[in-house]
Protein backbone atom coordinates (compact mmCIF):
# COMPACT_ATOMS: atom_id res chain seq x y z
CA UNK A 1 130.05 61.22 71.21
CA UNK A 2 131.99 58.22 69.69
CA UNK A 3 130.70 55.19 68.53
CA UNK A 4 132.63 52.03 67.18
CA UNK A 5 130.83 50.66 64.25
CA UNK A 6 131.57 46.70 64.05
CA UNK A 7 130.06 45.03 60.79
CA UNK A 8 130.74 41.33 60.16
CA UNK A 9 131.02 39.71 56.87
CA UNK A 10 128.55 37.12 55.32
CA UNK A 11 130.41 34.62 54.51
CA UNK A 12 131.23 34.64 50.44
CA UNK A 13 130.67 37.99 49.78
CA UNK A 14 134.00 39.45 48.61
CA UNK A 15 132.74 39.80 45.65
CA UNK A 16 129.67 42.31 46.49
CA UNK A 17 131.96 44.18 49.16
CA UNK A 18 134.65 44.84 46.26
CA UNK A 19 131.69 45.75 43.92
CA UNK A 20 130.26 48.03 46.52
CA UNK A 21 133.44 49.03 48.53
CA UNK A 22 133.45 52.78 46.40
CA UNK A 23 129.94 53.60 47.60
CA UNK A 24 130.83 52.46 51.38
CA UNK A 25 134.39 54.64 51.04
CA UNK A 26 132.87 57.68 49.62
CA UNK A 27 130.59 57.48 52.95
CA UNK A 28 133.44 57.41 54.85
CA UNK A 29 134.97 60.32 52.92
CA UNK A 30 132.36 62.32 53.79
CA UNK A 31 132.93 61.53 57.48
CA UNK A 32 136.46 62.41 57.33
CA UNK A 33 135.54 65.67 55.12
CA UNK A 34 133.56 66.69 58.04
CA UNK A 35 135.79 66.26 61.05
CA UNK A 36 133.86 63.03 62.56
CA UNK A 37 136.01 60.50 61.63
CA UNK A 38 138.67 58.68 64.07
CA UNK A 39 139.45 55.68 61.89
CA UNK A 40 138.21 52.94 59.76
CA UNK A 41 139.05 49.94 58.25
CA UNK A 42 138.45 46.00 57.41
CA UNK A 43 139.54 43.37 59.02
CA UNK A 44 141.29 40.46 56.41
CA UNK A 45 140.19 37.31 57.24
CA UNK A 46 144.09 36.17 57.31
CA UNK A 47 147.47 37.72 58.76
CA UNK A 48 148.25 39.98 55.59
CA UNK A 49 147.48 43.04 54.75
CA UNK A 50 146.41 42.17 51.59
CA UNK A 51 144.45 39.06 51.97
CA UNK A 52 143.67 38.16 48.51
CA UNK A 53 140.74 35.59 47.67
CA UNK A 54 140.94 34.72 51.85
CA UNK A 55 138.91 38.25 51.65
CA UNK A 56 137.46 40.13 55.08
CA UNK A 57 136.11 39.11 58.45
CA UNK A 58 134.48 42.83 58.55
CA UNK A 59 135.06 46.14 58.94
CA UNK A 60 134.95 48.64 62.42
CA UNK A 61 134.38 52.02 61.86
CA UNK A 62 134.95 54.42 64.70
CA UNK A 63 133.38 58.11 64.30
CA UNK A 64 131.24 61.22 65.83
CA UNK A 65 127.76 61.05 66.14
CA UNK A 66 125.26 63.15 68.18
CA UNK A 67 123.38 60.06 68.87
CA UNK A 68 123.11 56.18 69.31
CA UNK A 69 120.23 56.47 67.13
CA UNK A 70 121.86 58.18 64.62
CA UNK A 71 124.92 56.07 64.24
CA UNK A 72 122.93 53.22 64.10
CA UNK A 73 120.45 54.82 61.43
CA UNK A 74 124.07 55.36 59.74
CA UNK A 75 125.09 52.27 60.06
CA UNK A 76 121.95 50.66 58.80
CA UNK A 77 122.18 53.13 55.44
CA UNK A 78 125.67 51.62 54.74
CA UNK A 79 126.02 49.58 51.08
CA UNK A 80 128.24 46.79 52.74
CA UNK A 81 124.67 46.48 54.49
CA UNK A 82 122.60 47.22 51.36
CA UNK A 83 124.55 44.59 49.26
CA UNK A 84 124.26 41.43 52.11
CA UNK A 85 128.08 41.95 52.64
CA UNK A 86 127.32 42.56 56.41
CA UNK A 87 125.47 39.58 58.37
CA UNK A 88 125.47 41.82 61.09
CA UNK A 89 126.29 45.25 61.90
CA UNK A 90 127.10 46.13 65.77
CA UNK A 91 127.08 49.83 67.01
CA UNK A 92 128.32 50.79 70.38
CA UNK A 93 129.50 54.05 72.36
CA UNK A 94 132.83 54.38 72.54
CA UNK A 95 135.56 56.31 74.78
CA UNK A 96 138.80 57.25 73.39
CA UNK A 97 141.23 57.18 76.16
CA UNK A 98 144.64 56.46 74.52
CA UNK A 99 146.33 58.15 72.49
């Protein structure tokens, strides 16, 4: 099943989430590499693409996992988590019904 994967930013912690981001990624990676991943991404905390010092708001991840448990065991092994970068971290099932 899918599950969204919402984690929220401490406030001040670009810093650690750039120092950490190529752990988080290579996670990802190996998401992608095996087929489970439908997208990710973070969300800046202003209306650029590339928000500079303004940093991230978060991050949602959405991807396979046989379980709610084990997304959320994911979730909890993430760096972003790890390094204080996420306050909180928010898993939920989720249906893909467009596209």
């Amino acid at each position: 099943m899918l599950y969204v994967l919402i984690g929220e930013d401490a406030p001040g912690t670009l810093d650690k989430r750039l120092a950490v981001r190529p752990e988080h990624v290579a996670r990802l990676q190996a998401l992608q590499a095996d087929g489970r991943l439908v997208l990710a991404g973070p969300c800046p905390a202003i209306d650029s693409p590339d928000p500079g010092p303004a940093g991230f708001t978060g991050s949602v991840i959405i991807a396979e996992f046989p379980s709610l448990a084990e997304a959320e065991a994911w979730a909890a092994a993430d760096p972003y988590v790890a390094a204080g970068v996420f306050a909180r971290c928010t898993v939920k099932p989720f249906r893909k019904t467009l596209p």
